[in-house]
C-alpha atoms as a PDB file:
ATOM      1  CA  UNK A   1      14.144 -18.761  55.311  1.00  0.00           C
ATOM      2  CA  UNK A   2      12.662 -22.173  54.798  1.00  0.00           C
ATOM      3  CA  UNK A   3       9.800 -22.320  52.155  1.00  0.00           C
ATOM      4  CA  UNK A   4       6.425 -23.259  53.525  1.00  0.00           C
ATOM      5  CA  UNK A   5       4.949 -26.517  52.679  1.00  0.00           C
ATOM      6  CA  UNK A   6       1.385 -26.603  50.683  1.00  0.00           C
ATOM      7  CA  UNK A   7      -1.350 -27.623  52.385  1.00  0.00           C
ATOM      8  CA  UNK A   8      -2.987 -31.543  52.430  1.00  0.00           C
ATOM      9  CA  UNK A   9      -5.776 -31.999  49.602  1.00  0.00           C
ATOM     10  CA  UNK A  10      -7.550 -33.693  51.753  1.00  0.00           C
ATOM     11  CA  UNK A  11      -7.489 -30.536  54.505  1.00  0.00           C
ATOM     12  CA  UNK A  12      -8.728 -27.884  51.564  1.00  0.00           C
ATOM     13  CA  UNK A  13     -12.461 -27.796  51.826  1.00  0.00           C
ATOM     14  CA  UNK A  14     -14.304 -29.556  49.346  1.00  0.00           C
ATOM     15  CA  UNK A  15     -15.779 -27.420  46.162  1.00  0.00           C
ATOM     16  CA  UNK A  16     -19.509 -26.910  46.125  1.00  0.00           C
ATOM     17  CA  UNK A  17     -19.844 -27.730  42.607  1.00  0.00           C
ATOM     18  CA  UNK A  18     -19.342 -30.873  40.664  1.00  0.00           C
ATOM     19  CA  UNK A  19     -17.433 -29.826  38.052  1.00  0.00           C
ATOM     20  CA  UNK A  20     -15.177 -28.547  40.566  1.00  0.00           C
ATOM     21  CA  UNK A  21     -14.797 -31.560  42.329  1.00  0.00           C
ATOM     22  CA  UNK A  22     -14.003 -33.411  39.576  1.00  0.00           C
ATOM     23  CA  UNK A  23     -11.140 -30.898  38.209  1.00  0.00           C
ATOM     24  CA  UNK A  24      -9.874 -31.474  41.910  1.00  0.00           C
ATOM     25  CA  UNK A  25      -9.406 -35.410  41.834  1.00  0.00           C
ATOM     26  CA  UNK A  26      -7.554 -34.779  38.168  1.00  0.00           C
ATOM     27  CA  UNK A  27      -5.213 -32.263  39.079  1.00  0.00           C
ATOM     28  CA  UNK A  28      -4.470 -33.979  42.754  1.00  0.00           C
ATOM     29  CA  UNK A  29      -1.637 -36.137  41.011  1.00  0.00           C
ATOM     30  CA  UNK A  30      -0.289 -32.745  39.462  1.00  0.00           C
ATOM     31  CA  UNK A  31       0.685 -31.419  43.466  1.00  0.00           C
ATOM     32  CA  UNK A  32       4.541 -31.323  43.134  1.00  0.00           C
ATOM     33  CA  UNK A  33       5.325 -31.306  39.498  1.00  0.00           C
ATOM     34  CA  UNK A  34       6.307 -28.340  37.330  1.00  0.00           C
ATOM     35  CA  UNK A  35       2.816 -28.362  36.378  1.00  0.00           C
ATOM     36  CA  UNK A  36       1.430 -25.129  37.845  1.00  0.00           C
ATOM     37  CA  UNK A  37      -1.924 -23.502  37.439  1.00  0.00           C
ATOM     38  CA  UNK A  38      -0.796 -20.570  34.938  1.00  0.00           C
ATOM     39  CA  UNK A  39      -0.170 -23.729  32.588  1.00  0.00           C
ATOM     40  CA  UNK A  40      -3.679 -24.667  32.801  1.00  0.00           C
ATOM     41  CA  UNK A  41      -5.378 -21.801  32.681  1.00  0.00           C
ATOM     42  CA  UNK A  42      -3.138 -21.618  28.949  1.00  0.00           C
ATOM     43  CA  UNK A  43      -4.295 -24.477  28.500  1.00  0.00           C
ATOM     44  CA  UNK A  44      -8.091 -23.235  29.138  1.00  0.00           C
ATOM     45  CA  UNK A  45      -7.358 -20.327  26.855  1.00  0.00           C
ATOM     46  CA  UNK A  46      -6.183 -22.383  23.770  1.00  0.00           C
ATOM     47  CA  UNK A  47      -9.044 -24.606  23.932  1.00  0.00           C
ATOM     48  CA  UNK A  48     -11.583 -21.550  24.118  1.00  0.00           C
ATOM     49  CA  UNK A  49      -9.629 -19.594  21.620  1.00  0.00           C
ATOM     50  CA  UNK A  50      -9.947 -22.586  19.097  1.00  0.00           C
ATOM     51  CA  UNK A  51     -13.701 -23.358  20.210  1.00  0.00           C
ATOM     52  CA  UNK A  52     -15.005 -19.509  19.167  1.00  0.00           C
ATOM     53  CA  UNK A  53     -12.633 -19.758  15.824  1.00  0.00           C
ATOM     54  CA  UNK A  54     -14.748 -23.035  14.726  1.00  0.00           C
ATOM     55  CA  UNK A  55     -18.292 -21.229  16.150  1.00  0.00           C
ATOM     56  CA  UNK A  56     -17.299 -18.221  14.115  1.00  0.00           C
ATOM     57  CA  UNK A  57     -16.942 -20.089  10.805  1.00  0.00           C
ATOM     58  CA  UNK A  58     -20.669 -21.615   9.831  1.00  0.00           C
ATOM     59  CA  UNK A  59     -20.175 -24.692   8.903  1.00  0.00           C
ATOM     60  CA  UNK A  60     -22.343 -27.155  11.045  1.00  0.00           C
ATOM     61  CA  UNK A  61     -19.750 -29.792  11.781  1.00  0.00           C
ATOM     62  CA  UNK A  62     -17.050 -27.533  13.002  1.00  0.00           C
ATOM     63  CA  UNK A  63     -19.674 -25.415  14.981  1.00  0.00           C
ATOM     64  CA  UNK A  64     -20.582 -28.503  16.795  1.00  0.00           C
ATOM     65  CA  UNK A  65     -16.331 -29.070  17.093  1.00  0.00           C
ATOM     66  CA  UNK A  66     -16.353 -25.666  18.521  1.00  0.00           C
ATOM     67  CA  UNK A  67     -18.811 -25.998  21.382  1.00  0.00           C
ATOM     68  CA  UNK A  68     -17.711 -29.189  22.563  1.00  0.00           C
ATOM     69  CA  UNK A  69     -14.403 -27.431  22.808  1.00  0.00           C
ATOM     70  CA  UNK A  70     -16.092 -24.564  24.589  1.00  0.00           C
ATOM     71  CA  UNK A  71     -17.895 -26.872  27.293  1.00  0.00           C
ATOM     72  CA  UNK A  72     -14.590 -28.511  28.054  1.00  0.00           C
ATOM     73  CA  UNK A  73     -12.758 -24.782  28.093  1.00  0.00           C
ATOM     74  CA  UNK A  74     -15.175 -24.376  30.790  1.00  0.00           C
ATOM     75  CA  UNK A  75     -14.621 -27.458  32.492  1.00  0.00           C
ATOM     76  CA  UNK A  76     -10.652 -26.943  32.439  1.00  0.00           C
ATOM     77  CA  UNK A  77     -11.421 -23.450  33.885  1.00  0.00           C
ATOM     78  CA  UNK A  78     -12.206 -24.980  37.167  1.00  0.00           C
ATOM     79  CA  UNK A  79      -8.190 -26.680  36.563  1.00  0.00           C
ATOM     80  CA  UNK A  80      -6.434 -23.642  37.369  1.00  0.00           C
ATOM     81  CA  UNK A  81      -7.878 -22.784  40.436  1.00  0.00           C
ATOM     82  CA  UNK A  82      -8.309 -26.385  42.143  1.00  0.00           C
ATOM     83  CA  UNK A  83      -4.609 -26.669  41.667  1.00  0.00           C
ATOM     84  CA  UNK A  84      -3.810 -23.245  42.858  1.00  0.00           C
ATOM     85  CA  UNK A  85      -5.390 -24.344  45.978  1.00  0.00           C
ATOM     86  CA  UNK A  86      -4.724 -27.852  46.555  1.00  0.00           C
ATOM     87  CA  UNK A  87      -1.035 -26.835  46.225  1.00  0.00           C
ATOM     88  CA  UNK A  88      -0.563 -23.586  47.767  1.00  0.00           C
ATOM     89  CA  UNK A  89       0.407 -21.571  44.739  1.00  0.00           C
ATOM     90  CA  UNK A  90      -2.245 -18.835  44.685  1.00  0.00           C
ATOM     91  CA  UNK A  91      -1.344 -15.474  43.661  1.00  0.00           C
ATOM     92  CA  UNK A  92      -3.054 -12.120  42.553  1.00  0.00           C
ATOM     93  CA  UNK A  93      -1.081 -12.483  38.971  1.00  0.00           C
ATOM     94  CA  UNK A  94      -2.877 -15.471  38.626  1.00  0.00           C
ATOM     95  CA  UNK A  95      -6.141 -14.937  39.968  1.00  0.00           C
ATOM     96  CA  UNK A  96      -6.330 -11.609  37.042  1.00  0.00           C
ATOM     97  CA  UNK A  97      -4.630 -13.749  34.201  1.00  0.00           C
ATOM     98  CA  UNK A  98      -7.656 -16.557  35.064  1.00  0.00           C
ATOM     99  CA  UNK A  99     -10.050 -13.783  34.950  1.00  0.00           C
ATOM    100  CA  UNK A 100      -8.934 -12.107  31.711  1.00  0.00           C
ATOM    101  CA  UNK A 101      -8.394 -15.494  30.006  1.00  0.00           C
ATOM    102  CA  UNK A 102     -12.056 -16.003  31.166  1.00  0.00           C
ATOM    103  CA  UNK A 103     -13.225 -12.628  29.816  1.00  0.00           C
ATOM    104  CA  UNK A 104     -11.849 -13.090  26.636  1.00  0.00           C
ATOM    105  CA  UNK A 105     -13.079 -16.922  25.917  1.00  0.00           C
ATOM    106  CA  UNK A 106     -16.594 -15.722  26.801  1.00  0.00           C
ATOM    107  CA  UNK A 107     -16.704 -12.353  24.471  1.00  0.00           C
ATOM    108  CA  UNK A 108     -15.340 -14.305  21.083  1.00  0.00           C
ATOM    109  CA  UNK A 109     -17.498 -16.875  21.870  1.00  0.00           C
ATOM    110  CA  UNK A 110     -20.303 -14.664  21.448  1.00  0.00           C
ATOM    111  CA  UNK A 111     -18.783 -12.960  19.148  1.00  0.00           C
ATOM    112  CA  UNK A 112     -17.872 -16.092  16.904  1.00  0.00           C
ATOM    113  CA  UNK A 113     -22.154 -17.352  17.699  1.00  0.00           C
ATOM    114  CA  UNK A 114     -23.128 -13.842  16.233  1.00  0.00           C
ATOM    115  CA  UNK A 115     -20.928 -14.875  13.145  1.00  0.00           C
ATOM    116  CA  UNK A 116     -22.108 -18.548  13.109  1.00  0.00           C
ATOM    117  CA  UNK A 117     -25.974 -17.251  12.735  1.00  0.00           C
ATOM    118  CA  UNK A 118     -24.904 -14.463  10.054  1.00  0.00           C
ATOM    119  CA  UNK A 119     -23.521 -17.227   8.325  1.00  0.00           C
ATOM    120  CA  UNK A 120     -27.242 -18.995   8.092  1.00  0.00           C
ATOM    121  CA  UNK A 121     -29.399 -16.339   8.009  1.00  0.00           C
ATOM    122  CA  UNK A 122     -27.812 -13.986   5.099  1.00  0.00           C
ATOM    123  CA  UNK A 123     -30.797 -11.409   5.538  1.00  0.00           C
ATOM    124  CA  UNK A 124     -30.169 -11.035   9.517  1.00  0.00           C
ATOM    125  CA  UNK A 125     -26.175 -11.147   9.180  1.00  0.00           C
ATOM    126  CA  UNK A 126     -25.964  -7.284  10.439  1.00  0.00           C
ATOM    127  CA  UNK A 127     -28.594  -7.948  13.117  1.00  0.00           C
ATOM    128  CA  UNK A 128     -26.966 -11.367  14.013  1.00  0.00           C
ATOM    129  CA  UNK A 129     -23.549  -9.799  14.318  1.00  0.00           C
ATOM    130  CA  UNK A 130     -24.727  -6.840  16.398  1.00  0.00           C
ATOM    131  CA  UNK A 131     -26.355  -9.523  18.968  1.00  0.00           C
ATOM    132  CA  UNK A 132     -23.301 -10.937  19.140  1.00  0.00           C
ATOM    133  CA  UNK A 133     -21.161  -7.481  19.887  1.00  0.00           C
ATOM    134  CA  UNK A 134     -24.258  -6.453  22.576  1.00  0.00           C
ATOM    135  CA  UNK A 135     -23.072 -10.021  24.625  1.00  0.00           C
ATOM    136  CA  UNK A 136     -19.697  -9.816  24.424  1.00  0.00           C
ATOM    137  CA  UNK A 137     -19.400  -5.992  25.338  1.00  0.00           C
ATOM    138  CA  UNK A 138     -22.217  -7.268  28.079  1.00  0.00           C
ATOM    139  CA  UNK A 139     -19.948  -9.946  29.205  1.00  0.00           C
ATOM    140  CA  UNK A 140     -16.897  -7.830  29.220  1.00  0.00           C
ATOM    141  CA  UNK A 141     -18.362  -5.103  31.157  1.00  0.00           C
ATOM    142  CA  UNK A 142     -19.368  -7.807  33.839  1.00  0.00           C
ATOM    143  CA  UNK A 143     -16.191  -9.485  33.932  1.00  0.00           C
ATOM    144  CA  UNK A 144     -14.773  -5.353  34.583  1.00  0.00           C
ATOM    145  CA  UNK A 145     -16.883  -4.800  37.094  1.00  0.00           C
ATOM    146  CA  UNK A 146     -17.125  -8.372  39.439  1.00  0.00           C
ATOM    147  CA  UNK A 147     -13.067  -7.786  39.436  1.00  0.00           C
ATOM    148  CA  UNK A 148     -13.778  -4.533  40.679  1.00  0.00           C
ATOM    149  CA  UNK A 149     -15.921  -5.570  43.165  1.00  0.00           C
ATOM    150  CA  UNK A 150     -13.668  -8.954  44.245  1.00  0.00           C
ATOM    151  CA  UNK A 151     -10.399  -6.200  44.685  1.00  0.00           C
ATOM    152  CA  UNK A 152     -12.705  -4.289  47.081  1.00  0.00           C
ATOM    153  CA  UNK A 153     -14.855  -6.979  49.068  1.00  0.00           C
ATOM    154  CA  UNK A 154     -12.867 -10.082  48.365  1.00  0.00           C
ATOM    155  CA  UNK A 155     -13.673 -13.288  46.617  1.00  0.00           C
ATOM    156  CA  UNK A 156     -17.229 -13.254  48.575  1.00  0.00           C
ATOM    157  CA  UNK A 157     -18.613 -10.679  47.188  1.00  0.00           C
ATOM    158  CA  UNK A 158     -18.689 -11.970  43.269  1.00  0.00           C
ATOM    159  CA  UNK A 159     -19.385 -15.676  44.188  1.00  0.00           C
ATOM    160  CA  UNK A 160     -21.645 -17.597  41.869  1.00  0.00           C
ATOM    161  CA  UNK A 161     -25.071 -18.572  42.944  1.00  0.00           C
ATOM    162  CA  UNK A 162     -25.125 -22.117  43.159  1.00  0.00           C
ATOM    163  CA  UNK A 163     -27.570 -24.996  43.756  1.00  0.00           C
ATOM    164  CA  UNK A 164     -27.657 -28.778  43.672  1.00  0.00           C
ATOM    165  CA  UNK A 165     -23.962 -28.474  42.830  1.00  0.00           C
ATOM    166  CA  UNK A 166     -24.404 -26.490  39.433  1.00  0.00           C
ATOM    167  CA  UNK A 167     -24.117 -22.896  39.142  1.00  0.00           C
ATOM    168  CA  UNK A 168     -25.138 -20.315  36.108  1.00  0.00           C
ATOM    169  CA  UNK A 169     -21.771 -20.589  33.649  1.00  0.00           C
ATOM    170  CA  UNK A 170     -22.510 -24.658  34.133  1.00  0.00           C
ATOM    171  CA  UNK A 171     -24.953 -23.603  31.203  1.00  0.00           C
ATOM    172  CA  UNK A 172     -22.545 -23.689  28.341  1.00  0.00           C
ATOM    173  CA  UNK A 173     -22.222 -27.656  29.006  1.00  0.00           C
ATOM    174  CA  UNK A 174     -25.606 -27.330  27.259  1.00  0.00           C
ATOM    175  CA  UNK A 175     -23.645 -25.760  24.184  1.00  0.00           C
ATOM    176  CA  UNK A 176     -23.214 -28.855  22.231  1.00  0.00           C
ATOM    177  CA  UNK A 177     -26.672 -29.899  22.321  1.00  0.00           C
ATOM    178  CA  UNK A 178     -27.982 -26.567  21.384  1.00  0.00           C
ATOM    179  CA  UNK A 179     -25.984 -26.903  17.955  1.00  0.00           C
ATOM    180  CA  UNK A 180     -26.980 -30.383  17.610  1.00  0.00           C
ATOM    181  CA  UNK A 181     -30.874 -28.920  17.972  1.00  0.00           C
ATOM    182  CA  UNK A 182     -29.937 -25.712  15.605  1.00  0.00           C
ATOM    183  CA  UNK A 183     -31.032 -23.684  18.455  1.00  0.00           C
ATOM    184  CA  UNK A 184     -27.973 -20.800  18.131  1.00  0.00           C
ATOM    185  CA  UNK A 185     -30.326 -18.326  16.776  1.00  0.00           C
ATOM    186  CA  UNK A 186     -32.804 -18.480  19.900  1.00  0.00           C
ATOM    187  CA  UNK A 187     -29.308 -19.089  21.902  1.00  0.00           C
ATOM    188  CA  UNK A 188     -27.946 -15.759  20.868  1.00  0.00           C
ATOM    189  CA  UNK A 189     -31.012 -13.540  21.385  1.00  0.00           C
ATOM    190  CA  UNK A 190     -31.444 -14.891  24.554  1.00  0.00           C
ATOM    191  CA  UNK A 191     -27.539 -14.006  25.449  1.00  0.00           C
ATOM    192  CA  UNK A 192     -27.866 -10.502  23.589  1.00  0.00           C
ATOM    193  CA  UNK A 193     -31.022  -9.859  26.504  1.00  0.00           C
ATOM    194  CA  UNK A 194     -29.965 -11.356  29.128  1.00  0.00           C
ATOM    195  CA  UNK A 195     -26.264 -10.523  29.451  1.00  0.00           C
ATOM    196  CA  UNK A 196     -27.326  -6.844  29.728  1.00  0.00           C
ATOM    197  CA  UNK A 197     -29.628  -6.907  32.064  1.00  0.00           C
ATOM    198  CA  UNK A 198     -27.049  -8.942  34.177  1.00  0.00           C
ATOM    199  CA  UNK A 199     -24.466  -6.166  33.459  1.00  0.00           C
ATOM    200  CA  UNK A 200     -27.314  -3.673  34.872  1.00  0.00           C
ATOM    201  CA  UNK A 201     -27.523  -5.994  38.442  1.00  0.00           C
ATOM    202  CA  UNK A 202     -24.020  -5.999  38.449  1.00  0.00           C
ATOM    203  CA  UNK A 203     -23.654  -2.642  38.479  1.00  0.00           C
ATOM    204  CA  UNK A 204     -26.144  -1.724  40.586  1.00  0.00           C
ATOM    205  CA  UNK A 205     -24.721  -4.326  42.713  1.00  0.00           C
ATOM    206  CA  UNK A 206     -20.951  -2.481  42.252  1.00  0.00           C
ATOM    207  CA  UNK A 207     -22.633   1.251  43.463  1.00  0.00           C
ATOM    208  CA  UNK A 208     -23.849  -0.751  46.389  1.00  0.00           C
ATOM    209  CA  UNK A 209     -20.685  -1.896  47.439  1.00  0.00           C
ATOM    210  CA  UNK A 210     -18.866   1.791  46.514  1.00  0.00           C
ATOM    211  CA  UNK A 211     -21.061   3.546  48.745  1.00  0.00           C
ATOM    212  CA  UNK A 212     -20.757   0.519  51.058  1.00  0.00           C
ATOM    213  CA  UNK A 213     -17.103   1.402  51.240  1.00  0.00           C
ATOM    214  CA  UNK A 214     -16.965   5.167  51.242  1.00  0.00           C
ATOM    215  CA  UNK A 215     -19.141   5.065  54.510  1.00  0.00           C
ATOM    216  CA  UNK A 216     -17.072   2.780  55.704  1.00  0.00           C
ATOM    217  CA  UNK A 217     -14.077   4.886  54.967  1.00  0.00           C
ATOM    218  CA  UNK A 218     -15.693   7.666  56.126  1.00  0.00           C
ATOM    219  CA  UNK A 219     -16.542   6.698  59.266  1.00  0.00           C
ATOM    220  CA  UNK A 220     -12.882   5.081  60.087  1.00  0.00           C
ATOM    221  CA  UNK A 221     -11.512   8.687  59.194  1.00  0.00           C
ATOM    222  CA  UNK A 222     -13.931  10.451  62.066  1.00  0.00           C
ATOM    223  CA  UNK A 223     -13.172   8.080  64.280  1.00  0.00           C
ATOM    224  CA  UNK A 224      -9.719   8.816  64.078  1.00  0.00           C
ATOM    225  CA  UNK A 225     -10.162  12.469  64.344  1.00  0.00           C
ATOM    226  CA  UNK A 226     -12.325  12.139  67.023  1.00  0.00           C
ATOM    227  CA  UNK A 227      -9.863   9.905  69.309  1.00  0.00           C
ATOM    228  CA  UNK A 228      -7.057  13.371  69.656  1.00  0.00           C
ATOM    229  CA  UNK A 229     -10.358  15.334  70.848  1.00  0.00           C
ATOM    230  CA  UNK A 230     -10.728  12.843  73.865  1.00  0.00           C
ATOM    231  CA  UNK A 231      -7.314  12.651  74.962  1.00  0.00           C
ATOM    232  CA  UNK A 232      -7.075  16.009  74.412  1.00  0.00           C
ATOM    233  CA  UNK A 233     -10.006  16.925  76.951  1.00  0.00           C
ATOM    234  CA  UNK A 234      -8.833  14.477  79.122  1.00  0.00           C
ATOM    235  CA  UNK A 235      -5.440  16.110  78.945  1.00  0.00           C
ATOM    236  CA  UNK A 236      -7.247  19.515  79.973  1.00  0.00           C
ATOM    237  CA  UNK A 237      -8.924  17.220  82.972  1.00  0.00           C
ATOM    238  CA  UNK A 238      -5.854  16.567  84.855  1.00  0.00           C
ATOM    239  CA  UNK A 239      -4.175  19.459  84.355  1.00  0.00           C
ATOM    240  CA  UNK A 240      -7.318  21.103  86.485  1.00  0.00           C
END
């Protein structure tokens, strides 16, 4: 059995975003070598691993170390998957170990924020800290429930809204400035409110598509029943 051949770069369709595009023209030179995209999303999980350690610790310099490392964790995200593409080496092993690598970089680095505020604001460290948990667990359950949703409906169904070529996680790009400004507190309350009520659409948005599905199911199994009723009368038809 010969082994297929991976698609042109040029003849994938260009990413909407711009990030994307540029994590496309770096990794085109990679098409061919043992590089493959489980290496970068690693990679993407070292850098976001060591970018919520250096949040988490309070000191101003190494919290502005961390989310520079964070904003380029995010950009490297986009890595894995250009690659995957570009060269033909998608795979469902993959696509979850992206998805839990992403999971995980985006709860400690709320987590590691919660710590970083604690660690300025001794009188709000409990309240800082719980802030912190309530985004990550937020996060978390959202990450849960869009791969539920993408195993059901396909990669459609949990695309990110995007316009002029940005989209909502482009956000942490902002992460450096908002350290430089000292605006983590404000940062974090905003994440401990809106990450829930995003978890809330989400799973409002995952009984939609249940129900969607169980109809759907539903209806497929009548339909099948019903077919051996038809034949069956027109069995009786011709036998008259």
């Amino acid at each position: 059995m010969t082994k297929s051949c991976p698609p042109h770069p040029k003849s994938v369709p260009e990413p909407a975003t711009w990030d994307a595009r540029l994590a496309r023209r770096l990794v085109t030179p990679l098409v061919g070598t043992p590089v493959t995209p489980n290496h970068l999303t690693t990679v993407r999980l070292a850098i976001g691993l060591a970018g919520a350690y250096c949040l988490s610790i309070g000191e101003f310099w190494l919290c502005s170390l961390g989310a520079v490392l964070i904003a380029l964790s995010n950009f490297v995200d986009h890595t894995d998957g250009e690659l995957a593409r570009i060269s033909g080496q998608s795979s469902k092993i993959g696509h979850f170990y992206d998805l839990a690598c992403d999971a995980l970089v985006t709860v400690l680095l709320f987590l590691g924020i919660g710590f970083y505020v604690a660690a300025h604001h001794p009188a709000q460290a409990l309240a800082a800290e719980w802030l912190g948990g309530i985004a990550g667990v937020a996060v978390a359950l959202i990450f849960f429930l869009r791969m539920r949703i993408e195993s059901m409906v396909g990669k459609s169904g949990t695309k990110q809204a995007s316009m002029g070529g940005f989209e909502t996680e482009d956000v942490l790009y902002l992460l450096p400035l908002v350290t430089v400004l000292n605006g983590m507190t404000p940062f974090l309350i905003a994440a401990a409110i809106g990450a829930p009520l995003f978890a809330v659409y989400v799973a409002v948005d995952y009984r939609r598509v249940t129900r969607r599905e169980r109809a759907e199911a539903a209806m497929h199994a009548n339909g099948k029943t019903a077919q051996p009723s038809r034949k069956e009368g027109n069995d009786f038809q011709a036998v008259r």
